[in-house]
Protein backbone atom coordinates (compact mmCIF):
# COMPACT_ATOMS: atom_id res chain seq x y z
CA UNK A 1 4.93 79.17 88.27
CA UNK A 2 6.79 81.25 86.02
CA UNK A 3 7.30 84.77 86.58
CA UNK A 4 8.29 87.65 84.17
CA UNK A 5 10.28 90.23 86.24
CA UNK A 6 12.52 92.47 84.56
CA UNK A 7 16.00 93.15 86.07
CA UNK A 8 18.57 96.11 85.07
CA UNK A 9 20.87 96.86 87.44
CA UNK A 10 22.37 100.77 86.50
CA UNK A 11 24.98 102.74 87.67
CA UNK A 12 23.68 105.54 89.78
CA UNK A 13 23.59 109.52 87.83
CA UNK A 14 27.20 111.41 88.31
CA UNK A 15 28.56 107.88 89.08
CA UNK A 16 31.21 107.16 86.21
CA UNK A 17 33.41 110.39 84.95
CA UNK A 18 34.34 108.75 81.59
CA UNK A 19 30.80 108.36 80.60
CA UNK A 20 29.95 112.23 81.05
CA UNK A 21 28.19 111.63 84.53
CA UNK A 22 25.51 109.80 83.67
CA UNK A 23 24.18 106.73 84.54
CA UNK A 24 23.88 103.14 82.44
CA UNK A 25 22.49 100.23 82.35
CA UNK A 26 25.72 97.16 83.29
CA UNK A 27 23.14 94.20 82.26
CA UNK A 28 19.37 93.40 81.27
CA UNK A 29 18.03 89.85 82.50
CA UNK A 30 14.89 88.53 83.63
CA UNK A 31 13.61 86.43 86.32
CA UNK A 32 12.55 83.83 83.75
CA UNK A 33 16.13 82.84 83.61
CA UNK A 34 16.53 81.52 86.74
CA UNK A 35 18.25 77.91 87.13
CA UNK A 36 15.94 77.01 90.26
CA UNK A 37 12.25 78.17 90.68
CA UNK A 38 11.90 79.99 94.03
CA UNK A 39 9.75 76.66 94.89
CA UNK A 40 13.02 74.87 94.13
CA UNK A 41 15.12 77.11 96.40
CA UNK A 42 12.82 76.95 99.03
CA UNK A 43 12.28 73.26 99.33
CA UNK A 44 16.41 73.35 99.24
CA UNK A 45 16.68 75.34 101.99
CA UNK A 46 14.47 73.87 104.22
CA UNK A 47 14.77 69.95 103.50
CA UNK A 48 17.61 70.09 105.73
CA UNK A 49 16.06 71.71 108.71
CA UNK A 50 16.34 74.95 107.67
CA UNK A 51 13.70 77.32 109.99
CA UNK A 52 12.52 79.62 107.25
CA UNK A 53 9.98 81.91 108.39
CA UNK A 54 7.01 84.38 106.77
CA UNK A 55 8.66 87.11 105.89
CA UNK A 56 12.44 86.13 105.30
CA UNK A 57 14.27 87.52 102.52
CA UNK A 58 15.29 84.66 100.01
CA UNK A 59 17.87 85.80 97.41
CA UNK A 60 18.05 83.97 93.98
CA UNK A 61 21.68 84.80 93.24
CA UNK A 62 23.32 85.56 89.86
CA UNK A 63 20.33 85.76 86.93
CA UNK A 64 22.18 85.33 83.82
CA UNK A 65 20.67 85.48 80.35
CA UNK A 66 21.47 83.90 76.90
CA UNK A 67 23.21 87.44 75.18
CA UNK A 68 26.39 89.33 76.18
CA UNK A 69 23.85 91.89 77.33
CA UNK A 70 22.10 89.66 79.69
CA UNK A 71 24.89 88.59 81.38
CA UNK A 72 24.82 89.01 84.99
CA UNK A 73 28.19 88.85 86.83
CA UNK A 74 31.25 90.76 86.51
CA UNK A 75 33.25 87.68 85.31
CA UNK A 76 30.31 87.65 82.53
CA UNK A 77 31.08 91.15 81.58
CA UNK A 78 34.54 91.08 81.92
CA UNK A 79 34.80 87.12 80.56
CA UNK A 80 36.95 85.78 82.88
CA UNK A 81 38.77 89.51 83.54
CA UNK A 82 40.06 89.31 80.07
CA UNK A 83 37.83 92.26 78.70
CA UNK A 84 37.95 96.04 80.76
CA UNK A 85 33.93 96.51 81.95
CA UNK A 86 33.15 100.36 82.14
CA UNK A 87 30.97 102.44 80.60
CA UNK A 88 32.50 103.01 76.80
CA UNK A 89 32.84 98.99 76.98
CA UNK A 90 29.30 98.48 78.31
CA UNK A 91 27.91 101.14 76.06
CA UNK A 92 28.13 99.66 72.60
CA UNK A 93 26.83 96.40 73.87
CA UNK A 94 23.77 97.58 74.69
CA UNK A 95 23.40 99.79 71.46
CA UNK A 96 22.22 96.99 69.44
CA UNK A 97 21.34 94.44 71.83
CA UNK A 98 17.80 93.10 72.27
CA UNK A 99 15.94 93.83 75.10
């Protein structure tokens, strides 16, 4: 099962001064690029005893993509804390990136 669930996390309106107060977009990924199926994850949980239940919440973790824009940690964005991540970085990225 293979699902196609678009994810792009944003900063919140009035949230970043050196942008102008607005909002933008830190990454673009999709579901698709998960590691594990959520079959996957679920089998590891409970193989060991684990007492899932209807209704739990199951996060999936870090969904990084192939592209600088798809990247989808800090230490991505930042690679390795090397690079400053704010808006005027994050910006140009996503300019000409493909989403």
């Amino acid at each position: 099962m293979l699902f196609q669930v678009a994810i792009q996390p944003a900063a919140a309106e009035g949230a970043a001064a050196e942008d102008g107060g607005h909002g933008f977009v830190v990454c673009s990924s999709n579901f698709r690029h998960l590691y594990w199926t959520i079959k996957q994850q679920l089998v590891h949980h409970t193989v060991t005893g684990c007492n899932v239940r209807a209704g739990d919440l199951m996060g999936s973790g870090t969904i990084s993509g192939d592209a600088v824009d798809r990247f989808g940690s800090m230490l991505e964005l930042s690679w390795k804390g090397t690079r400053e991540v704010g808006t005027k970085q994050l910006l140009p990225l996503f300019t000409h990136a493909r989403l």
